[in-house]
C-alpha atoms as a PDB file:
ATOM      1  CA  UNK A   1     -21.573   8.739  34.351  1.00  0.00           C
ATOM      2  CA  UNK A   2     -20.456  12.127  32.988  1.00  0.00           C
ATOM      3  CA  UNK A   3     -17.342  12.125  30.951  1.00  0.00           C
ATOM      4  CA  UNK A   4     -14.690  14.236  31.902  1.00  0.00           C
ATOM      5  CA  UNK A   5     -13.784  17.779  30.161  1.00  0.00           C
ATOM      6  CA  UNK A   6     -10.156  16.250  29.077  1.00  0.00           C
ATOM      7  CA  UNK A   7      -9.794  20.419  27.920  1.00  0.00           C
ATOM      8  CA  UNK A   8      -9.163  20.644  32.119  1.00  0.00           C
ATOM      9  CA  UNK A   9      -5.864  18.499  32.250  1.00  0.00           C
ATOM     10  CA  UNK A  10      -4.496  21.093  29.470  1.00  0.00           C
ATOM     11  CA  UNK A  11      -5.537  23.905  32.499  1.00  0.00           C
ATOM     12  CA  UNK A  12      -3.998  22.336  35.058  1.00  0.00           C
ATOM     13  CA  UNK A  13      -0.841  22.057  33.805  1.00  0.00           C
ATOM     14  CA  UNK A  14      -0.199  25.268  32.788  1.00  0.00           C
ATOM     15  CA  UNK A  15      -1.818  26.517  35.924  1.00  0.00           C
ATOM     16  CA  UNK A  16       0.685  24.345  38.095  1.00  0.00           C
ATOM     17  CA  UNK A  17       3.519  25.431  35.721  1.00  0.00           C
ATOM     18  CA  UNK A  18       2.539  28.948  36.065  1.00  0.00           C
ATOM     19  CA  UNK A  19       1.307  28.706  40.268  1.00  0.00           C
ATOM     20  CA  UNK A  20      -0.923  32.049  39.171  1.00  0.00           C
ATOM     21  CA  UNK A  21      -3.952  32.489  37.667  1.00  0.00           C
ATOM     22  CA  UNK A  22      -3.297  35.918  35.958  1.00  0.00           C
ATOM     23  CA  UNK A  23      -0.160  34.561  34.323  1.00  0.00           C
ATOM     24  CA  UNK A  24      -1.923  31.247  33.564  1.00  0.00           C
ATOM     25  CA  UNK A  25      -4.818  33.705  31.667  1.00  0.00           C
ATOM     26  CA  UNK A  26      -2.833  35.016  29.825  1.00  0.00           C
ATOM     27  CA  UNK A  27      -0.579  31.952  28.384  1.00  0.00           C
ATOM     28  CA  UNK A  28      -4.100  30.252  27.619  1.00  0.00           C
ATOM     29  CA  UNK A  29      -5.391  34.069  26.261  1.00  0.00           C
ATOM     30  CA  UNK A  30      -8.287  33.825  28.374  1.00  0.00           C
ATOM     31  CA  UNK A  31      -9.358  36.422  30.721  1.00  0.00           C
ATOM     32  CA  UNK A  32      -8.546  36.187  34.278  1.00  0.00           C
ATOM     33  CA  UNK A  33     -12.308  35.631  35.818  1.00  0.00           C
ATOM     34  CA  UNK A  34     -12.811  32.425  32.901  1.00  0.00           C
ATOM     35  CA  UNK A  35      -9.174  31.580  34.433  1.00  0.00           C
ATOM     36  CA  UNK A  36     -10.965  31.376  38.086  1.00  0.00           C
ATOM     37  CA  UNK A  37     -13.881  29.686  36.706  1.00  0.00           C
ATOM     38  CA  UNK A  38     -11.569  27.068  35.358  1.00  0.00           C
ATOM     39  CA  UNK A  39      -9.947  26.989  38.785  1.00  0.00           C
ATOM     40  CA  UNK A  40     -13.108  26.261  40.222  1.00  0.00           C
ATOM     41  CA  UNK A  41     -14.323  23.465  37.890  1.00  0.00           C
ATOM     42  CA  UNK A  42     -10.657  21.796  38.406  1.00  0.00           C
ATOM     43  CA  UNK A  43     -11.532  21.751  42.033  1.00  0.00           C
ATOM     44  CA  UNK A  44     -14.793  20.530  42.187  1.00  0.00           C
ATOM     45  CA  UNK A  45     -13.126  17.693  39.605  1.00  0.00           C
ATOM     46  CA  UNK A  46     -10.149  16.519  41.772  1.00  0.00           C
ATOM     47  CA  UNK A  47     -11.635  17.065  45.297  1.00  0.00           C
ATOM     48  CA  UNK A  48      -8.590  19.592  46.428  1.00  0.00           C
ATOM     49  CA  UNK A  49      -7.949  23.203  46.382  1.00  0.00           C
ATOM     50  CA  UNK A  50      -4.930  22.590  44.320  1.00  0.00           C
ATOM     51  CA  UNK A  51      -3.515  26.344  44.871  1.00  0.00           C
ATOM     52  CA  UNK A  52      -3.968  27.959  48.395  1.00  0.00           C
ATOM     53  CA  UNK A  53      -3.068  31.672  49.089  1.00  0.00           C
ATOM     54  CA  UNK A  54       0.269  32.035  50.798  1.00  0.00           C
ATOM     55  CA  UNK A  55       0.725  35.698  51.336  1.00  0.00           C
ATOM     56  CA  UNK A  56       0.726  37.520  47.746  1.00  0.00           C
ATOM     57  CA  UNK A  57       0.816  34.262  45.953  1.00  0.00           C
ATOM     58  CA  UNK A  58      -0.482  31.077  45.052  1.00  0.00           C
ATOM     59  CA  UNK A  59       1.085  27.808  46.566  1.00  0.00           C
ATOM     60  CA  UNK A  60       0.101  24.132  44.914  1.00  0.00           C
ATOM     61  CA  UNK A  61      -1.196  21.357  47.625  1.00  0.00           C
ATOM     62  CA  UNK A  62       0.214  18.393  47.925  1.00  0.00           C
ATOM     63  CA  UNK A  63      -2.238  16.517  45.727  1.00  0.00           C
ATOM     64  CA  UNK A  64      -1.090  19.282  42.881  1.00  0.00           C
ATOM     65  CA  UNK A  65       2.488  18.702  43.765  1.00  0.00           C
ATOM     66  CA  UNK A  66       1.170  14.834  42.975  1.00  0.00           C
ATOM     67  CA  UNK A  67      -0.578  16.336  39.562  1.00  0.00           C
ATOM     68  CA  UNK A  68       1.876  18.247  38.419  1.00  0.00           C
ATOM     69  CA  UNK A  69       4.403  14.971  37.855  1.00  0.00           C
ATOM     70  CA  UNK A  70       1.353  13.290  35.962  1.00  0.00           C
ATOM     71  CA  UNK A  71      -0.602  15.965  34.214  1.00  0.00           C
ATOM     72  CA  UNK A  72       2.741  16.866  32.430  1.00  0.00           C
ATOM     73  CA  UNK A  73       3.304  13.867  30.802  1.00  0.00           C
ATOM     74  CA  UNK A  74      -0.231  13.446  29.658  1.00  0.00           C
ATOM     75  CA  UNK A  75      -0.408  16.567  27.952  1.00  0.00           C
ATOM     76  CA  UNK A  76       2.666  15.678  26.167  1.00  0.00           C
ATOM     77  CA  UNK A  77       0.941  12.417  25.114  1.00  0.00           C
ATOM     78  CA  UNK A  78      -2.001  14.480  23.982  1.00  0.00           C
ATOM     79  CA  UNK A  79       0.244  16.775  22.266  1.00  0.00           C
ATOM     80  CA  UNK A  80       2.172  14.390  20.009  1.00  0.00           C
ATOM     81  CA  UNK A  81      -1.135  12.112  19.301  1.00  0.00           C
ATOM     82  CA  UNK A  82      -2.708  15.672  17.558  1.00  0.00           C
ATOM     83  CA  UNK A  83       0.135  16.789  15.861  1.00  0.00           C
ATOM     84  CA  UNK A  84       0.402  16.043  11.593  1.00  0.00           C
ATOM     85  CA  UNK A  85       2.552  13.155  11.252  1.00  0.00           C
ATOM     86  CA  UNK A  86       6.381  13.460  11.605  1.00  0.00           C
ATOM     87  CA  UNK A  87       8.853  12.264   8.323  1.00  0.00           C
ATOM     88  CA  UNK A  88       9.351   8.745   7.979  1.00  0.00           C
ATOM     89  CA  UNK A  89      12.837   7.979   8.955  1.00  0.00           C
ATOM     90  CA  UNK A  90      12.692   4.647   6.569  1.00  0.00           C
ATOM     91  CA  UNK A  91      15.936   3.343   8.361  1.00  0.00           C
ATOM     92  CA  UNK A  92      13.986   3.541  11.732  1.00  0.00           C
ATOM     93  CA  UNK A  93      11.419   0.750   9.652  1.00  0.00           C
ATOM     94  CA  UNK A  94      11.533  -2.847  11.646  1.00  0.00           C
ATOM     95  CA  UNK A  95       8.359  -4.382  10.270  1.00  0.00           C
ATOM     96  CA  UNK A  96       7.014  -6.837   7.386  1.00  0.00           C
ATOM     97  CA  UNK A  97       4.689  -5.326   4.491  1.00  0.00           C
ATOM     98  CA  UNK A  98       2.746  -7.944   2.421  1.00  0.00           C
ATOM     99  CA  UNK A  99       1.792  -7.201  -0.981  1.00  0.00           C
ATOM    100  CA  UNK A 100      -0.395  -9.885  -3.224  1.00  0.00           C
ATOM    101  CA  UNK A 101       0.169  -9.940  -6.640  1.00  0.00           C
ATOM    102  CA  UNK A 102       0.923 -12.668  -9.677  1.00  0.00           C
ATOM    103  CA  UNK A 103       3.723 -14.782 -10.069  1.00  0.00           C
ATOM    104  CA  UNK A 104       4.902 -13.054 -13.217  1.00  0.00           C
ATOM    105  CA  UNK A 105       4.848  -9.430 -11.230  1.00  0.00           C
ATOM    106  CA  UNK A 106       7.150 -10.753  -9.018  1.00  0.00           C
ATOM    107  CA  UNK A 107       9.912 -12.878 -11.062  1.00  0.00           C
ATOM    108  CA  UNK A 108      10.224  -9.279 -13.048  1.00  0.00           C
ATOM    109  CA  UNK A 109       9.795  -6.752 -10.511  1.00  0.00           C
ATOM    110  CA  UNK A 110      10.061  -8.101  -7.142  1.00  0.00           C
ATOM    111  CA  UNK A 111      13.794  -7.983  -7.384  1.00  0.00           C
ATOM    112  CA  UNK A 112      14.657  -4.839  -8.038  1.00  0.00           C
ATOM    113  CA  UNK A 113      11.942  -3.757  -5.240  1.00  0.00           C
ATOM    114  CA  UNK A 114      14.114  -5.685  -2.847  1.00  0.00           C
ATOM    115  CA  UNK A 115      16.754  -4.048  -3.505  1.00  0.00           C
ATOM    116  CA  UNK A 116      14.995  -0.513  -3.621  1.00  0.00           C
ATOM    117  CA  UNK A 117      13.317  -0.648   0.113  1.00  0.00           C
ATOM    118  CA  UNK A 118      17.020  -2.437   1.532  1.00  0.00           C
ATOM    119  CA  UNK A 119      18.859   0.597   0.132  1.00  0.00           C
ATOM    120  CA  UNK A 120      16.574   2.623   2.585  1.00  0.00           C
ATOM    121  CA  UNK A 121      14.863   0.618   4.867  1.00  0.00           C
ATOM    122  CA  UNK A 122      17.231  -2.353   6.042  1.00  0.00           C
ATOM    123  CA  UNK A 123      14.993  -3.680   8.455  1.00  0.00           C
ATOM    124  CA  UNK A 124      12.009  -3.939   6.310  1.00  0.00           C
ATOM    125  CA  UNK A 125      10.878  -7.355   4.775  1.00  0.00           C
ATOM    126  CA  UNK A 126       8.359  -8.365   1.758  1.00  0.00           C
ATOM    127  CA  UNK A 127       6.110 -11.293   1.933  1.00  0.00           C
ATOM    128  CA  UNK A 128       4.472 -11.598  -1.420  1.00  0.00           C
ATOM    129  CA  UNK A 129       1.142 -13.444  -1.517  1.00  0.00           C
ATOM    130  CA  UNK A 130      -0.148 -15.263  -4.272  1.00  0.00           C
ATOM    131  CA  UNK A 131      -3.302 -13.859  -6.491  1.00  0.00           C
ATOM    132  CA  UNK A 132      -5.124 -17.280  -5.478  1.00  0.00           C
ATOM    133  CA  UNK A 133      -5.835 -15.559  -1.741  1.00  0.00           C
ATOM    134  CA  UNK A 134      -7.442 -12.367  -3.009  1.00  0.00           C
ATOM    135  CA  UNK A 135     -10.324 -11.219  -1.710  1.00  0.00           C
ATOM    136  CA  UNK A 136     -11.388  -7.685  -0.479  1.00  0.00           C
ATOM    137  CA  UNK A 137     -11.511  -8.127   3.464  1.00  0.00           C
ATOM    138  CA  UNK A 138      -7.704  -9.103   3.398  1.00  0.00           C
ATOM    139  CA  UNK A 139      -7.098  -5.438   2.300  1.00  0.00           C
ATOM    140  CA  UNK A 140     -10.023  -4.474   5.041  1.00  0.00           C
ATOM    141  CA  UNK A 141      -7.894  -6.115   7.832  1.00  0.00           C
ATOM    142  CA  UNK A 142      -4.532  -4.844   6.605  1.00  0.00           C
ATOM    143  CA  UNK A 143      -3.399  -8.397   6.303  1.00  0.00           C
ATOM    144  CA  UNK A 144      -2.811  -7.374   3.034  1.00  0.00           C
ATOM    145  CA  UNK A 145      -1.353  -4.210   2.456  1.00  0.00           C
ATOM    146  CA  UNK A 146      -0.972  -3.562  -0.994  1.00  0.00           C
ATOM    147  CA  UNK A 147      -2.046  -5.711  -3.891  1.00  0.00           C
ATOM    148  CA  UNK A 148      -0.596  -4.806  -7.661  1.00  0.00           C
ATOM    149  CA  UNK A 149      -2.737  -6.513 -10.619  1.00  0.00           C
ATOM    150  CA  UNK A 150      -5.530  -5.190 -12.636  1.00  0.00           C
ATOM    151  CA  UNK A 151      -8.172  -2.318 -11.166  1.00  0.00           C
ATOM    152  CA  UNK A 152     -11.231  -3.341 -10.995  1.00  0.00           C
ATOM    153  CA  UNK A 153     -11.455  -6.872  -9.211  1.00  0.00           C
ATOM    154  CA  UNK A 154     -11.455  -5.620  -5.765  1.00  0.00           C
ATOM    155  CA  UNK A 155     -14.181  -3.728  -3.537  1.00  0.00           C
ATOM    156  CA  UNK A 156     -14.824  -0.675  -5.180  1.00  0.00           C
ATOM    157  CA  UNK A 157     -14.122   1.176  -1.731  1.00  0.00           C
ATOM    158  CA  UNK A 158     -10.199   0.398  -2.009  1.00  0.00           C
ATOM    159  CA  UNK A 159      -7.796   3.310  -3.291  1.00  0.00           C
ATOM    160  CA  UNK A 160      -6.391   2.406  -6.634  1.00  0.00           C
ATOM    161  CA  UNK A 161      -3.233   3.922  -8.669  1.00  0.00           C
ATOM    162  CA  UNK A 162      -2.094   2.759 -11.960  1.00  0.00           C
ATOM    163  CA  UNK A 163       1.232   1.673 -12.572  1.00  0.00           C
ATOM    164  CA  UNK A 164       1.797   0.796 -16.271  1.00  0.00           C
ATOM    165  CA  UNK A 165       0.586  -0.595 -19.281  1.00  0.00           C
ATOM    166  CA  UNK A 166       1.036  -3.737 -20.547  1.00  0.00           C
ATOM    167  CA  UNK A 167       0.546  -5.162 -24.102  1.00  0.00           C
ATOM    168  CA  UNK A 168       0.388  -9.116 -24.811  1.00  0.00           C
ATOM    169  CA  UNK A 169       3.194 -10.296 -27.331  1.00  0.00           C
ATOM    170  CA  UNK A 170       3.899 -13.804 -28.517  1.00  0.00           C
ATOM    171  CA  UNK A 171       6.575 -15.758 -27.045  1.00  0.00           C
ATOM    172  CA  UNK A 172       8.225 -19.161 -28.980  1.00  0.00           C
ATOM    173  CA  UNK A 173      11.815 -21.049 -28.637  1.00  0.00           C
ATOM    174  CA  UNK A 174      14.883 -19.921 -30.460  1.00  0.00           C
ATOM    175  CA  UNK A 175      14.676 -21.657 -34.160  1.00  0.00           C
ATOM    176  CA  UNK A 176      10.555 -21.478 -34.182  1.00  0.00           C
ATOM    177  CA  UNK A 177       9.180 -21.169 -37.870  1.00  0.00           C
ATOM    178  CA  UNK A 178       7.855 -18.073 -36.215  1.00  0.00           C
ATOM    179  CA  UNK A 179      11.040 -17.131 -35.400  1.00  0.00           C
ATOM    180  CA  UNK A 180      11.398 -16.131 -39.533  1.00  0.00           C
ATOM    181  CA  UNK A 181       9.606 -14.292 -41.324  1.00  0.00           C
ATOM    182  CA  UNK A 182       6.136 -11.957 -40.377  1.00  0.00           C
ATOM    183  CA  UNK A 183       3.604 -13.762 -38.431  1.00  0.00           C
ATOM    184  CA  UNK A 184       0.433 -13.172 -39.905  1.00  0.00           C
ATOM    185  CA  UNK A 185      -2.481 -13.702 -38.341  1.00  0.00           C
ATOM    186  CA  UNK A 186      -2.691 -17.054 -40.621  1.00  0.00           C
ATOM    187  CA  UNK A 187       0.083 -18.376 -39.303  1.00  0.00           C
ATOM    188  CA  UNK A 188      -0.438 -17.454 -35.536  1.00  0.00           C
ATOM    189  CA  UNK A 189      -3.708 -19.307 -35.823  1.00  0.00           C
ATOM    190  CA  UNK A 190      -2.345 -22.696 -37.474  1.00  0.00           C
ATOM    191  CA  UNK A 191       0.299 -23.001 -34.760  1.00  0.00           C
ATOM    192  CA  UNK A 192      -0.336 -24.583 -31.585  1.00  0.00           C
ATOM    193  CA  UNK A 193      -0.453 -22.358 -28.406  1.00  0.00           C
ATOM    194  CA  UNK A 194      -0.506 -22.495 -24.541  1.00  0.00           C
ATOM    195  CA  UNK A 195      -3.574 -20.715 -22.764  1.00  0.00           C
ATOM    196  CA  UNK A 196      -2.699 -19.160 -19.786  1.00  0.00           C
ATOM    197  CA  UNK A 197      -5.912 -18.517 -17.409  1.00  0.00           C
ATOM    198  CA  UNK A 198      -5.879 -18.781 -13.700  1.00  0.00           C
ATOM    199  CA  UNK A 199      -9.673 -20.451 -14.079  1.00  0.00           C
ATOM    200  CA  UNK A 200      -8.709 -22.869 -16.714  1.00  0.00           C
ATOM    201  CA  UNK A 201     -10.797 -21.601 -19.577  1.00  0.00           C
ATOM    202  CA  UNK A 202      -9.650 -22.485 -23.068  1.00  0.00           C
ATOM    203  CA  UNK A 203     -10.374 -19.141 -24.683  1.00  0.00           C
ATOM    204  CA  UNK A 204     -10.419 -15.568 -23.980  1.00  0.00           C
ATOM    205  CA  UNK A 205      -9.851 -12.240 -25.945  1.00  0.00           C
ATOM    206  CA  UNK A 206      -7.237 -13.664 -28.011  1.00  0.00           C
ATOM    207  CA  UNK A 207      -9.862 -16.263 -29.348  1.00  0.00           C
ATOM    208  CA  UNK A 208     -12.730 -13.669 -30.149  1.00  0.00           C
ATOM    209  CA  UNK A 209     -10.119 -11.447 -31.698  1.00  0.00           C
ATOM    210  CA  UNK A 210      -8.883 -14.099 -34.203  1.00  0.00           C
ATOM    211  CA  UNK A 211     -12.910 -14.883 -34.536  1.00  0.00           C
ATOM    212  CA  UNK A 212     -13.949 -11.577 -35.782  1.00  0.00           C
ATOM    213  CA  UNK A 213     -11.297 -12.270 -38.817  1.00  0.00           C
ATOM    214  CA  UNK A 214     -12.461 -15.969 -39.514  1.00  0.00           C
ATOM    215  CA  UNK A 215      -9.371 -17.664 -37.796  1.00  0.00           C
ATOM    216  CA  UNK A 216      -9.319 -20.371 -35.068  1.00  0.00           C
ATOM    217  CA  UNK A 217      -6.395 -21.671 -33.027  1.00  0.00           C
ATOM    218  CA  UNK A 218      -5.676 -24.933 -31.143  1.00  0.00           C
ATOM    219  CA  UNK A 219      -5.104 -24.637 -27.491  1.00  0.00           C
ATOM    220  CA  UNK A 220      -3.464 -27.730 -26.913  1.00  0.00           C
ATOM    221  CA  UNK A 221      -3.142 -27.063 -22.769  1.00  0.00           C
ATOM    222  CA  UNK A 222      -3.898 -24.461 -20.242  1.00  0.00           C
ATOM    223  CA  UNK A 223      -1.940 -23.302 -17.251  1.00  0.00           C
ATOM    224  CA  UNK A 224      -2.434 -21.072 -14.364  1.00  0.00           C
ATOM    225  CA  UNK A 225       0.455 -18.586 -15.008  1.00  0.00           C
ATOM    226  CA  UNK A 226       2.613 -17.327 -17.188  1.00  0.00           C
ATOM    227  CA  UNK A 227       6.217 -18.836 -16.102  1.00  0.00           C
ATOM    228  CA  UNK A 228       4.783 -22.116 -16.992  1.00  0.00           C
ATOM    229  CA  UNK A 229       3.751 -21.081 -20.692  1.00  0.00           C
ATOM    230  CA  UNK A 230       7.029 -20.402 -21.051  1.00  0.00           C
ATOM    231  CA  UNK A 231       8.802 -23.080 -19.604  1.00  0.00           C
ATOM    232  CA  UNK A 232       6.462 -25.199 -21.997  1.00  0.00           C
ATOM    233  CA  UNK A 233       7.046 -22.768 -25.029  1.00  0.00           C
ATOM    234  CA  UNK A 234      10.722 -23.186 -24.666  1.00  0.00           C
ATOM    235  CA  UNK A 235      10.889 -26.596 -24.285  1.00  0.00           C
ATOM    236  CA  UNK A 236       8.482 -27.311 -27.681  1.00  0.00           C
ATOM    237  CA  UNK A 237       6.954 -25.472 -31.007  1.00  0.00           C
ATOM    238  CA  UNK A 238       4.099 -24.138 -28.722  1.00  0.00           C
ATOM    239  CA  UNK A 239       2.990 -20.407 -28.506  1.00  0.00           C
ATOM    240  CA  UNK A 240       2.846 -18.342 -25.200  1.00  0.00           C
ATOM    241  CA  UNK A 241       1.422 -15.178 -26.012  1.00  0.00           C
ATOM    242  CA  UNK A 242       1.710 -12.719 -22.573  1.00  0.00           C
ATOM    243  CA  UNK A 243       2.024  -9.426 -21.212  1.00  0.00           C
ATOM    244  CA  UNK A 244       6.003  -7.947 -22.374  1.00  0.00           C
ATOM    245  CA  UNK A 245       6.352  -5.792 -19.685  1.00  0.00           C
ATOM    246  CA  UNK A 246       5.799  -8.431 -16.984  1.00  0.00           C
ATOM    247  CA  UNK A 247       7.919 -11.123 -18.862  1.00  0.00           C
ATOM    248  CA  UNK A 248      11.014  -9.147 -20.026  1.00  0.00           C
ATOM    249  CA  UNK A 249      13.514 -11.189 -17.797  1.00  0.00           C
ATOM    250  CA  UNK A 250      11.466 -14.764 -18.522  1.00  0.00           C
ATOM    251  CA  UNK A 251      11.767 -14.560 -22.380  1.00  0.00           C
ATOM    252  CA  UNK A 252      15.765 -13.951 -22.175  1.00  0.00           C
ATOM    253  CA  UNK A 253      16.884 -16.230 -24.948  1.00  0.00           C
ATOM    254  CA  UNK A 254      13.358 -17.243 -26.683  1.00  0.00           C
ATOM    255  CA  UNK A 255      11.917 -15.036 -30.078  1.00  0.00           C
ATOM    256  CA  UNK A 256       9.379 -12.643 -29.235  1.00  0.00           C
ATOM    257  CA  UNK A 257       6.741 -10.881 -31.242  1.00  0.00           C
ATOM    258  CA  UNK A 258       3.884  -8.600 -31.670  1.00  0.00           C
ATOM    259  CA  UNK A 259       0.738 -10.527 -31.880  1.00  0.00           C
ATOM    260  CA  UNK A 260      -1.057 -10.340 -35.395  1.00  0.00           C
ATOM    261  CA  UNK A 261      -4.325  -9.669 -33.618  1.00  0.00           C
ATOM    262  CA  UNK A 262      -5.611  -6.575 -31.807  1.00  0.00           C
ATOM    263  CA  UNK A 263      -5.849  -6.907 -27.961  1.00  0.00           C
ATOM    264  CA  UNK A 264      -6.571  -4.350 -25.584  1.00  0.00           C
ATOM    265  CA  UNK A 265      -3.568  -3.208 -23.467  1.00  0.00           C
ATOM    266  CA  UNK A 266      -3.878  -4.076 -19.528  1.00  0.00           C
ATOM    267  CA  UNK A 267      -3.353  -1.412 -16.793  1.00  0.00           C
ATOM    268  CA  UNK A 268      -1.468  -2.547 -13.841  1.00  0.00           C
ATOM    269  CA  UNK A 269      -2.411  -1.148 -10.578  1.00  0.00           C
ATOM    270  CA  UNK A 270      -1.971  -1.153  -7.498  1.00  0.00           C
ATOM    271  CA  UNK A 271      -4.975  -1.059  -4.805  1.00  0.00           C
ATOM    272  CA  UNK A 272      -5.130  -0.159  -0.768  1.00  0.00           C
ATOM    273  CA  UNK A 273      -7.439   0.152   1.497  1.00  0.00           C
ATOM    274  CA  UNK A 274      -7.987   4.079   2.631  1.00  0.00           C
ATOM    275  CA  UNK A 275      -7.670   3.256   6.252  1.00  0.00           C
ATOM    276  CA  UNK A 276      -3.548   2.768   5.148  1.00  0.00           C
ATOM    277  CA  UNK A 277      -3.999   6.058   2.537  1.00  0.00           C
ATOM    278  CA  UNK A 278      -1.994   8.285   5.335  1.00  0.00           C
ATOM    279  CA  UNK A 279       0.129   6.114   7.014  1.00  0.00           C
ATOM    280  CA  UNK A 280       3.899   7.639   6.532  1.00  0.00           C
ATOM    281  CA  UNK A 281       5.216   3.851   6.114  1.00  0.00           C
ATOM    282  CA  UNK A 282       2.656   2.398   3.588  1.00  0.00           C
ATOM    283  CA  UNK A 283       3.185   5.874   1.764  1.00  0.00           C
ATOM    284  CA  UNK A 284       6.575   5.336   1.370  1.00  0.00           C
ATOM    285  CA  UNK A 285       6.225   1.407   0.208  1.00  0.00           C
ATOM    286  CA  UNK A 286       4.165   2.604  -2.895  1.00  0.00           C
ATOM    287  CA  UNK A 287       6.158   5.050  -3.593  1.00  0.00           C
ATOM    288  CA  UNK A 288       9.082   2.461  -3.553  1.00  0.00           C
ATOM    289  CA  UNK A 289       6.634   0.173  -6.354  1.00  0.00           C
ATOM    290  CA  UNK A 290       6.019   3.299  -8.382  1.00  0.00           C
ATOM    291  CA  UNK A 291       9.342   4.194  -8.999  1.00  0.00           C
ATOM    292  CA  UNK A 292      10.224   0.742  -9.664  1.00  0.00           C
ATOM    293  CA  UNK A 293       7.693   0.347 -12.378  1.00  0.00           C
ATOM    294  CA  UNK A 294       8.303   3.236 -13.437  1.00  0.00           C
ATOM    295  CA  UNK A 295      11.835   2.480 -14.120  1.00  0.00           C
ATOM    296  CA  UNK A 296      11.365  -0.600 -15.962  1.00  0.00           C
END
């Protein structure tokens, strides 16, 4: 079956608006035999004459009276579908975005992001998934639609835009022997500390950086995330050492430091997929997270 030239329903209306084919020519800037043509082809399409001579003039049959309510509309349709994307009127927003990120990101952050998007966007709500669910296809399907964390352990199709930087400091309870005094590398080591990996695994960069100097420290437990280091380092003489900028609000009250050791800094992100790049709504919402990081 032959698909239909849709560029016809954009001729007939103007041709039923204009009920002349010289002054229908000219609107579309075509001459007036390709306006006759067209005539022709929009007859042989719809089975009717659609204009009949009446004298001088052109009159439209009742099937193009019929048309001329429907073809309007359509065209209007068409119209608004092709045309570049309108402002976002945020307070015209009624829908929920999901973004997936740590724990940590959202104690310190999630907050103030709240109470960005309701200054603009009343009707918009957050649900914040948990790093544990991440995997690339969520981002695929949109059931995710932005996730904030480090670049690099997603799909290397998604669209990624740093954030910040973050450096890891130490964290221990108010009247620590750390609390006093410079912590050397010596005695960072011959404390005992908290790991925090979402795997489990004892040691990490922190480890191989103490290594390279001849030290060793005792990781006397491991925990998933980084509100539960604390809690613990708090609550005992054990070391959390974590990223500052995520854990400014979560250290309130405790003694924090710069650790002894060279790590490398971590770049925050965050990461869509490009089928959401344009969208006026998902622009705004990362704009919202930038200036929120940016802020803090």
């Amino acid at each position: 079956m032959t698909s239909p030239d849709l560029n016809l329903l954009f001729a007939l209306d103007v041709l039923l608006a204009e009920g002349s084919v010289a002054r229908a020519a000219r609107r579309l800037r075509l001459s007036p035999s390709a306006m006759s043509r067209t005539l022709a082809r929009l007859r042989e399409a719809t089975g009717d004459p659609l204009l009949v001579r009446a004298g001088r003039g052109l009159v439209a049959t009742p099937r193009a009276e019929e048309l001329r309510r429907q073809v309007g509309r359509v065209v209007q349709d068409a119209e608004v579908l092709l045309r570049p994307t309108q402002l976002l009127d945020p307070r015209s927003l009624d829908r929920i975005f999901t973004l997936r990120t740590n724990e940590s990101f959202v104690e310190e952050f999630a907050p103030r992001l709240v109470a960005r998007i309701e200054a603009d966007a009343p009707g918009v709500r957050l649900r914040f998934s948990p790093k544990s669910d991440k995997d690339a296809m969520s981002l695929r399907e949109a059931a995710i639609d932005l996730e904030i964390g480090v670049a690099g352990e997603t799909g290397p199709e998604l669209r990624i835009q740093a954030l910040f930087r973050d450096r890891f400091i130490g964290a221990v309870r108010s009247g620590h022997p750390l609390s006093e005094g410079k912590v050397t590398p010596e005695r960072y080591a011959a404390s005992r500390h908290i790991s925090v990996s979402r795997r489990g695994r004892e040691k990490g960069p922190i480890d191989e950086a103490l290594g390279t100097i001849g030290l060793r420290r005792t990781v006397v437990c491991m925990v998933s995330g980084f509100s539960a280091a604390l809690a613990m380092a708090r609550a005992s003489d054990l070391i959390a050492s974590l990223p500052e900028r995520h854990t400014t609000g979560a250290r309130a009250g405790m003694h924090s430091f710069p650790l002894p050791v060279t790590i490398a800094e971590v770049t925050i992100s965050m990461l869509w997929h490009p089928r959401l790049d344009a969208d006026p709504a998902q622009r705004w919402l990362r704009e919202c997270v930038r200036e929120v990081c940016a802020k803090h």
